[in-house]
Protein backbone atom coordinates (compact mmCIF):
# COMPACT_ATOMS: atom_id res chain seq x y z
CA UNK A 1 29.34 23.39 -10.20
CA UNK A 2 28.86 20.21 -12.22
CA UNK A 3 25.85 18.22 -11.26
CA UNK A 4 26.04 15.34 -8.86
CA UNK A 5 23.89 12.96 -7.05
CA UNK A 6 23.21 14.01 -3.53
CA UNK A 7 23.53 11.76 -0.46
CA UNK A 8 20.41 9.26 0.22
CA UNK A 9 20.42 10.37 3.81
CA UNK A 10 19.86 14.03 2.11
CA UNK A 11 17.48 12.77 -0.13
CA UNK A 12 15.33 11.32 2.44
CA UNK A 13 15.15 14.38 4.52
CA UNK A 14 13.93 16.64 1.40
CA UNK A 15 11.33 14.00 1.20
CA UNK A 16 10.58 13.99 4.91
CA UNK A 17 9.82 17.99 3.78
CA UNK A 18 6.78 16.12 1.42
CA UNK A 19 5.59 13.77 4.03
CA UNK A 20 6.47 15.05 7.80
CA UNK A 21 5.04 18.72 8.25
CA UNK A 22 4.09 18.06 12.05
CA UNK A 23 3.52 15.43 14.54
CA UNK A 24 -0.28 15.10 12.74
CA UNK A 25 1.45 13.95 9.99
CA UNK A 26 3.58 10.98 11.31
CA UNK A 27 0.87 9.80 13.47
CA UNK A 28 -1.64 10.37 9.93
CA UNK A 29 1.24 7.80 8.16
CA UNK A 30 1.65 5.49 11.07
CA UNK A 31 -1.68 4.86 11.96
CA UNK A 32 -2.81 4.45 7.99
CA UNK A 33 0.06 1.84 7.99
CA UNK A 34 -1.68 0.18 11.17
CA UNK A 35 -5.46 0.07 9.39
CA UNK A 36 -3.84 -1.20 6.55
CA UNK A 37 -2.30 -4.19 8.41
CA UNK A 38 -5.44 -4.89 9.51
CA UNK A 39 -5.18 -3.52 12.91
CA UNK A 40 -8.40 -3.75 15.57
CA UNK A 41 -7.13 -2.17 18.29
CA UNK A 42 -4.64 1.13 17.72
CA UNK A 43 -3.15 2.96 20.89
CA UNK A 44 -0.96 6.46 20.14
CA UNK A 45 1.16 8.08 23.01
CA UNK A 46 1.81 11.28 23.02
CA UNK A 47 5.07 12.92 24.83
CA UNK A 48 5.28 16.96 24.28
CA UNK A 49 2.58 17.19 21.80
CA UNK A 50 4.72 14.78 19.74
CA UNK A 51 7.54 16.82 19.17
CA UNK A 52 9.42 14.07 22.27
CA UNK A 53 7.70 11.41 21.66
CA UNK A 54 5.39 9.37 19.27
CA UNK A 55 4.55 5.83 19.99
CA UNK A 56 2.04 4.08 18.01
CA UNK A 57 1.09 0.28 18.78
CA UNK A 58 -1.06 -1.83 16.67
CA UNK A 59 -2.15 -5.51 16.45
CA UNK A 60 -2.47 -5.57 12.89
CA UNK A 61 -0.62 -8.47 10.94
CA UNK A 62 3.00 -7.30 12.01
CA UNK A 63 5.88 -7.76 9.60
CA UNK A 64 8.56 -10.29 8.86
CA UNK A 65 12.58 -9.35 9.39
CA UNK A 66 12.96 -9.43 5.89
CA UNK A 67 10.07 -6.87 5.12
CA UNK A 68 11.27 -4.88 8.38
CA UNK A 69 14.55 -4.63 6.46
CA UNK A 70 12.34 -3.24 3.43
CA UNK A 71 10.11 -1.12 5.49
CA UNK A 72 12.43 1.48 5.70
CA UNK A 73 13.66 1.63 2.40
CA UNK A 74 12.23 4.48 0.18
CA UNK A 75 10.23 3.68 -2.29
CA UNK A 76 9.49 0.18 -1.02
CA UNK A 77 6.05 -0.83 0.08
CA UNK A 78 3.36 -3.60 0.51
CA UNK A 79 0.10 -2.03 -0.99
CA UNK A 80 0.84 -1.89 -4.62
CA UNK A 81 1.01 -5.06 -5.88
CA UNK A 82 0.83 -5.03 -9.67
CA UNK A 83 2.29 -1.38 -9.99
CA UNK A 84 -0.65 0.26 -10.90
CA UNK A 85 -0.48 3.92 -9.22
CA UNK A 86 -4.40 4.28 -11.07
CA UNK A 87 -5.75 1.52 -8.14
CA UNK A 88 -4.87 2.41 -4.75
CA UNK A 89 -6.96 0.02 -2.77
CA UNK A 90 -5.01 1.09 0.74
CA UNK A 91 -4.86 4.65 2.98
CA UNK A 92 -0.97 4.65 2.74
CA UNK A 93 1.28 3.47 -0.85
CA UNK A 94 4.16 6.25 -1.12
CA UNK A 95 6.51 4.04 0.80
CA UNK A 96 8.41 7.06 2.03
CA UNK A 97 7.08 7.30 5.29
CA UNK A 98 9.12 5.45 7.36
CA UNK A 99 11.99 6.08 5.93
CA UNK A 100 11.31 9.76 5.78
CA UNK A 101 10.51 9.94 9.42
CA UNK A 102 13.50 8.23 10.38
CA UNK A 103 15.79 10.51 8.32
CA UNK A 104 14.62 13.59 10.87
CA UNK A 105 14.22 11.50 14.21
CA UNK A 106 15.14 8.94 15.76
CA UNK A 107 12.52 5.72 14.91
CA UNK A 108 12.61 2.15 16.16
CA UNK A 109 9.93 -0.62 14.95
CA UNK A 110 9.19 -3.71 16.47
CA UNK A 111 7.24 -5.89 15.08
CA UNK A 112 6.11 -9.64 15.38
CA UNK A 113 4.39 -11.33 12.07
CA UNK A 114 0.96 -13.32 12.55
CA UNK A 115 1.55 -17.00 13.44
CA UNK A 116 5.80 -16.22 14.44
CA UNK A 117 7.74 -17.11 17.25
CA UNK A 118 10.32 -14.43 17.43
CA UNK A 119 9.81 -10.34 16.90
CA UNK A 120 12.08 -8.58 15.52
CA UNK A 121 13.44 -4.65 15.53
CA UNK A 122 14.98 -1.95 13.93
CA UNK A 123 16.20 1.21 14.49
CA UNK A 124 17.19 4.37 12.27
CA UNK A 125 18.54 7.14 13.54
CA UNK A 126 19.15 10.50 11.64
CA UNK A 127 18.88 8.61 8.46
CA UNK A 128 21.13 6.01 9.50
CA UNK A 129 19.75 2.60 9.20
CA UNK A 130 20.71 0.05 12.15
CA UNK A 131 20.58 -3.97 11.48
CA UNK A 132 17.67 -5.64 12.49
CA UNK A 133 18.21 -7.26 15.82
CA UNK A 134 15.37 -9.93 17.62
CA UNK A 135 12.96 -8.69 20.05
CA UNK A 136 10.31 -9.62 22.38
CA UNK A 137 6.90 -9.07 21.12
CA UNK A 138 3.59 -9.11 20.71
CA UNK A 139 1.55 -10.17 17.90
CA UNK A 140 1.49 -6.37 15.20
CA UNK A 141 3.81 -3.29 15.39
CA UNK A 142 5.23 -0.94 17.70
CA UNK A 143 6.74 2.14 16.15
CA UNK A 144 8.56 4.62 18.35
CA UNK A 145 9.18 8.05 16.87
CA UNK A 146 11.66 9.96 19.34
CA UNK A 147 12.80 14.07 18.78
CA UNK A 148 11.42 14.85 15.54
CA UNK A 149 13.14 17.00 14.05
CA UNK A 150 16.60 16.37 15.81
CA UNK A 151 17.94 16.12 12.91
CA UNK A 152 16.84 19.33 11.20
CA UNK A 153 16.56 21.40 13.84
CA UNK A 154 15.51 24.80 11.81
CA UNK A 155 11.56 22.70 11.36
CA UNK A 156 11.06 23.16 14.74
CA UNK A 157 10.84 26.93 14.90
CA UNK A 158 7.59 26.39 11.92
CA UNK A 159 5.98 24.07 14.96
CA UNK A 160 3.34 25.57 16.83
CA UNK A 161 2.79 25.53 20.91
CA UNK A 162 2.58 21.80 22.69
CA UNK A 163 -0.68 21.95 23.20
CA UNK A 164 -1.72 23.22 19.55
CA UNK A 165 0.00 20.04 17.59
CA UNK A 166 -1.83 17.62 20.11
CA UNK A 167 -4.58 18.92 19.06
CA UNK A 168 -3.56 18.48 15.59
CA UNK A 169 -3.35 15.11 16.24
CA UNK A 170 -6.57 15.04 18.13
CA UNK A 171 -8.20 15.43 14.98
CA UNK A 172 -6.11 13.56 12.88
CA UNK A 173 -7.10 10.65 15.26
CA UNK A 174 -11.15 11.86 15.31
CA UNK A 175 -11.20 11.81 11.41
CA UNK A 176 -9.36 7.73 10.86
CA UNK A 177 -11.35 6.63 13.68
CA UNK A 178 -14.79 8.01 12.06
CA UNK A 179 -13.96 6.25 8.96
CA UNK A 180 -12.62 3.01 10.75
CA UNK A 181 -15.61 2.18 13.41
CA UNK A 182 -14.45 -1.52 13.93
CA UNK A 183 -11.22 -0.49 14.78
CA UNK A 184 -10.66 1.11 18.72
CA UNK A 185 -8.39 4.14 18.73
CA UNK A 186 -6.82 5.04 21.94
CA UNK A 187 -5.05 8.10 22.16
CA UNK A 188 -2.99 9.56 24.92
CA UNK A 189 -0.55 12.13 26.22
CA UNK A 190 0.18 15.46 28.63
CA UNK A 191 -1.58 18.65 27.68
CA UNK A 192 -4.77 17.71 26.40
CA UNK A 193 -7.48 15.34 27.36
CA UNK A 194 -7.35 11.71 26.37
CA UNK A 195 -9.98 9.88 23.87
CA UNK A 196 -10.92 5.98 23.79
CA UNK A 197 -13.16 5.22 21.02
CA UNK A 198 -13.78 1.14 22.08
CA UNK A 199 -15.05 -0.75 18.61
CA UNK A 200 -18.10 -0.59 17.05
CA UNK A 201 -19.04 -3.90 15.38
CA UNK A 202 -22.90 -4.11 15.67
CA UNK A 203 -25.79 -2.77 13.82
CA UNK A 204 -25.31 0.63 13.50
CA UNK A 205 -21.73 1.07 14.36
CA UNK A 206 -21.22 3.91 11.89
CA UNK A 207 -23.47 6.12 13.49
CA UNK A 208 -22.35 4.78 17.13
CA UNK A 209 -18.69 6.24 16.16
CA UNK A 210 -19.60 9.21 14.70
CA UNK A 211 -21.83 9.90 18.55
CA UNK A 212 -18.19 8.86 20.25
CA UNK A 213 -16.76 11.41 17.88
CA UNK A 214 -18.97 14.27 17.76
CA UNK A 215 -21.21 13.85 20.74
CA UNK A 216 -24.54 12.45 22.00
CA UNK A 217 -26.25 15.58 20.54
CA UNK A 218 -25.08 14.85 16.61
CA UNK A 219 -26.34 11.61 16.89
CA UNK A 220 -29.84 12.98 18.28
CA UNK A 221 -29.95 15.23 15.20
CA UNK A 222 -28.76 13.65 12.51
CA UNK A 223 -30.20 11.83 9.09
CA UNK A 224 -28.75 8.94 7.12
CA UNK A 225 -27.89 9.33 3.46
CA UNK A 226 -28.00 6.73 1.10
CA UNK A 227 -27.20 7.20 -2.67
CA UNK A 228 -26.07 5.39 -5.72
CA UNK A 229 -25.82 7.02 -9.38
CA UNK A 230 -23.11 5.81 -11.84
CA UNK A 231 -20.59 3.97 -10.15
CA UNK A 232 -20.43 5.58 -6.93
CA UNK A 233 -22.09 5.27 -3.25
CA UNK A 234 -22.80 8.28 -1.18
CA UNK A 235 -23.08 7.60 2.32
CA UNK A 236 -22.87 8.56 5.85
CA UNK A 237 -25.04 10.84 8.25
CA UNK A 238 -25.80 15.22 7.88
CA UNK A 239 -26.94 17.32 10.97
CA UNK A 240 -30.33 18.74 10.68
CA UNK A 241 -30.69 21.94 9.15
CA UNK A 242 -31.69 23.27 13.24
CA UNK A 243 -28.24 21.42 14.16
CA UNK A 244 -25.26 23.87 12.62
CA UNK A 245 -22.07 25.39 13.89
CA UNK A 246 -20.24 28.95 12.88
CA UNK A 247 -17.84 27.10 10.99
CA UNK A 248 -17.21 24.65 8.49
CA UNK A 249 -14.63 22.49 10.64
CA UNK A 250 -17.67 20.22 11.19
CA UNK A 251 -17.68 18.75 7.72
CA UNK A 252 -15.80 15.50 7.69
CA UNK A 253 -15.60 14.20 4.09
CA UNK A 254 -14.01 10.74 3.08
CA UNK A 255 -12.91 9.01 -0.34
CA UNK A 256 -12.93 5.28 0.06
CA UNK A 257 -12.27 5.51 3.16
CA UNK A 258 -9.47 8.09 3.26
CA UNK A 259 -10.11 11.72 5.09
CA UNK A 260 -9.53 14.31 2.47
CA UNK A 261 -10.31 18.09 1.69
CA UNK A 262 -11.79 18.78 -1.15
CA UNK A 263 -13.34 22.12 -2.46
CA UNK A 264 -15.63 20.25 -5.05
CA UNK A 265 -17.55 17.43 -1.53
CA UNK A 266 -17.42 21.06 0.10
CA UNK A 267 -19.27 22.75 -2.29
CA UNK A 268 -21.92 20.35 -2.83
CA UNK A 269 -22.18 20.21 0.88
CA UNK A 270 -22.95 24.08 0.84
CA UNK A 271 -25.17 24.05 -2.25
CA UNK A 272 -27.44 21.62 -0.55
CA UNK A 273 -28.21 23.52 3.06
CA UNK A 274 -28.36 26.78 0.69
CA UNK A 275 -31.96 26.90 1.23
CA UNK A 276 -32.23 26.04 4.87
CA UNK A 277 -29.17 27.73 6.70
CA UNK A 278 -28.15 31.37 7.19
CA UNK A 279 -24.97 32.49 5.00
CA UNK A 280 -22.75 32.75 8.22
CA UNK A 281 -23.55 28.92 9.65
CA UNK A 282 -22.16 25.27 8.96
CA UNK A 283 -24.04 21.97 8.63
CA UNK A 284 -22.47 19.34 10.30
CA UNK A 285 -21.65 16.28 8.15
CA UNK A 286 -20.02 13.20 7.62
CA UNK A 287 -20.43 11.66 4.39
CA UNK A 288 -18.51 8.86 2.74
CA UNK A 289 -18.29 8.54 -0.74
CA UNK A 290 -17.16 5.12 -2.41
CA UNK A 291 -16.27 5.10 -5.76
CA UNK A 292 -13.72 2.33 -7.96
CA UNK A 293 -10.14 3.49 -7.04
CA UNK A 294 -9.80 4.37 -11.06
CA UNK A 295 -12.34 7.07 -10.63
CA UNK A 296 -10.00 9.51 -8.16
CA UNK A 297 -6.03 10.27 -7.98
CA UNK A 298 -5.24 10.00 -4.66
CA UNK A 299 -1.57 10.98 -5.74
CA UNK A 300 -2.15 14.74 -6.00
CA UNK A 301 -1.54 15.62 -2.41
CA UNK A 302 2.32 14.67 -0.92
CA UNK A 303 0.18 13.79 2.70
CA UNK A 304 -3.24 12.19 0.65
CA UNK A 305 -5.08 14.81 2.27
CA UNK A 306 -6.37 15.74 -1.25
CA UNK A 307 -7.77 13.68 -4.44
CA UNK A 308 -9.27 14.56 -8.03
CA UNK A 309 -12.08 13.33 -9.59
């Protein structure tokens, strides 16, 4: 068979394979795109764990027709301006999200720029792009995300139970707001128990958030860290060596402001409570490292989820 280019509706769904694993993972893209716009106030709905529904409403700095038009595009995006993939200043920059969530759901944004009259909306549908029509709005974004996976039905069977992907999203939600404390998350939906973390924008506020996150009793036991060697800023709060759990999903590690996973934060985490904890327990931490964007690849991981130093 003679090689050929492949259709872009295909194309997008191979790179929905990259972006959309799971409900987490939409909601992870949509609400990075909200915090990027600038968003104060974020509310996600929840309808069968996600799998039905995802809605996601921001009031961030909403978008224009013509960059609605864009915003599903591949390969189009807002948040690198001179081209330079070695300075990511933003959570999201692929510019396949939207586009890659529409090509395996139906997904309809509305949106209404800062300082406009008129919303507008669009709507793609299995990969198919609709025209963008004018809608009432408020001031940010409202992105619907309905059946995912309609159109490539065969994901669905690699999706856990209802109540399992919520909970994904639970802590996708937990990890954006801890690194986000001036921004209130709302998060809603049937089979699991809603969260409202309101802002936090007085003294303090990072370790207010982390106490709306992980409880009254982290915040009781915890101890700030402050550092600064060679270009980078280590920060955040660690549980006291008499505060630990029997696992390490307690660890919440960020680069510049994005949640990641990464074995090298992890093991310098464990090196440092060698000498105070049992082999078989977990600090619990949240650090924050800031560094210049030149210093880490954020472009190693499909969903960001991991970087290298």
């Amino acid at each position: 068979m003679s090689v050929r280019r492949l259709d872009p509706i295909l194309i997008d769904r191979i790179a929905a394979g990259e972006v959309v694993e799971r409900p987490a993972s939409v909601v992870k893209e949509l609400v990075e795109n909200a915090l990027d716009a600038d968003a104060k106030r974020i509310e996600i709905v929840l309808g069968r764990g996600g799998c039905e529904l995802i809605r996601v409403i921001d009031d961030g700095k909403g978008m224009s027709a013509a960059d609605l038009v864009l915003a599903v595009e591949r390969h189009a995006t807002s948040k690198i301006p001179d081209g330079d993939l070695s300075h990511i200043a933003t959570l999201g920059f692929r510019g396949e999200a939207l586009p890659s969530i529409g090509s395996v759901s139906f997904l309809e944004v509305t949106t209404k720029a800062r300082g406009s009259d008129l919303g507008h909306a669009i709507a793609v549908e299995g990969g198919v792009k609709q025209a963008v029509r004018p809608a009432g709005a408020n001031g940010g974004t409202k992105v619907e995300v309905r059946d995912l996976f309609s159109a490539t039905p065969a994901r669905l069977k690699f999706l856990k139970s209802e109540r399992a992907e919520a909970q994904a999203v639970v802590d996708v939600v937990k990890r954006l707001a801890m690194a986000h404390p001036d921004a209130a998350f709302a998060l809603s939906g049937d089979g699991f128990s809603a969260i409202s973390y309101p802002a936090c924008t007085s003294q303090g506020a990072h370790l207010q958030r982390l106490g709306q996150v992980l409880g009254a009793d982290f915040r009781a036991n915890a101890l700030q860290v402050d550092a600064h060697r060679e270009g980078l800023a280590l920060s955040g709060f660690v549980g006291l060596p008499t505060f630990h759990r029997a696992n390490a999903q307690a660890q919440y590690l960020f680069v510049n402001g994005r949640p990641v996973k990464d074995r090298l934060l992890n093991g310098a985490v464990r090196a440092a409570y060698m000498d105070y904890l049992p082999s078989d327990r977990h600090p619990v931490v949240a650090l924050f490292v800031d560094c210049d964007p030149h210093f880490v690849d954020v472009n190693v991981h499909p969903a960001k989820a991991e970087v290298r130093f």
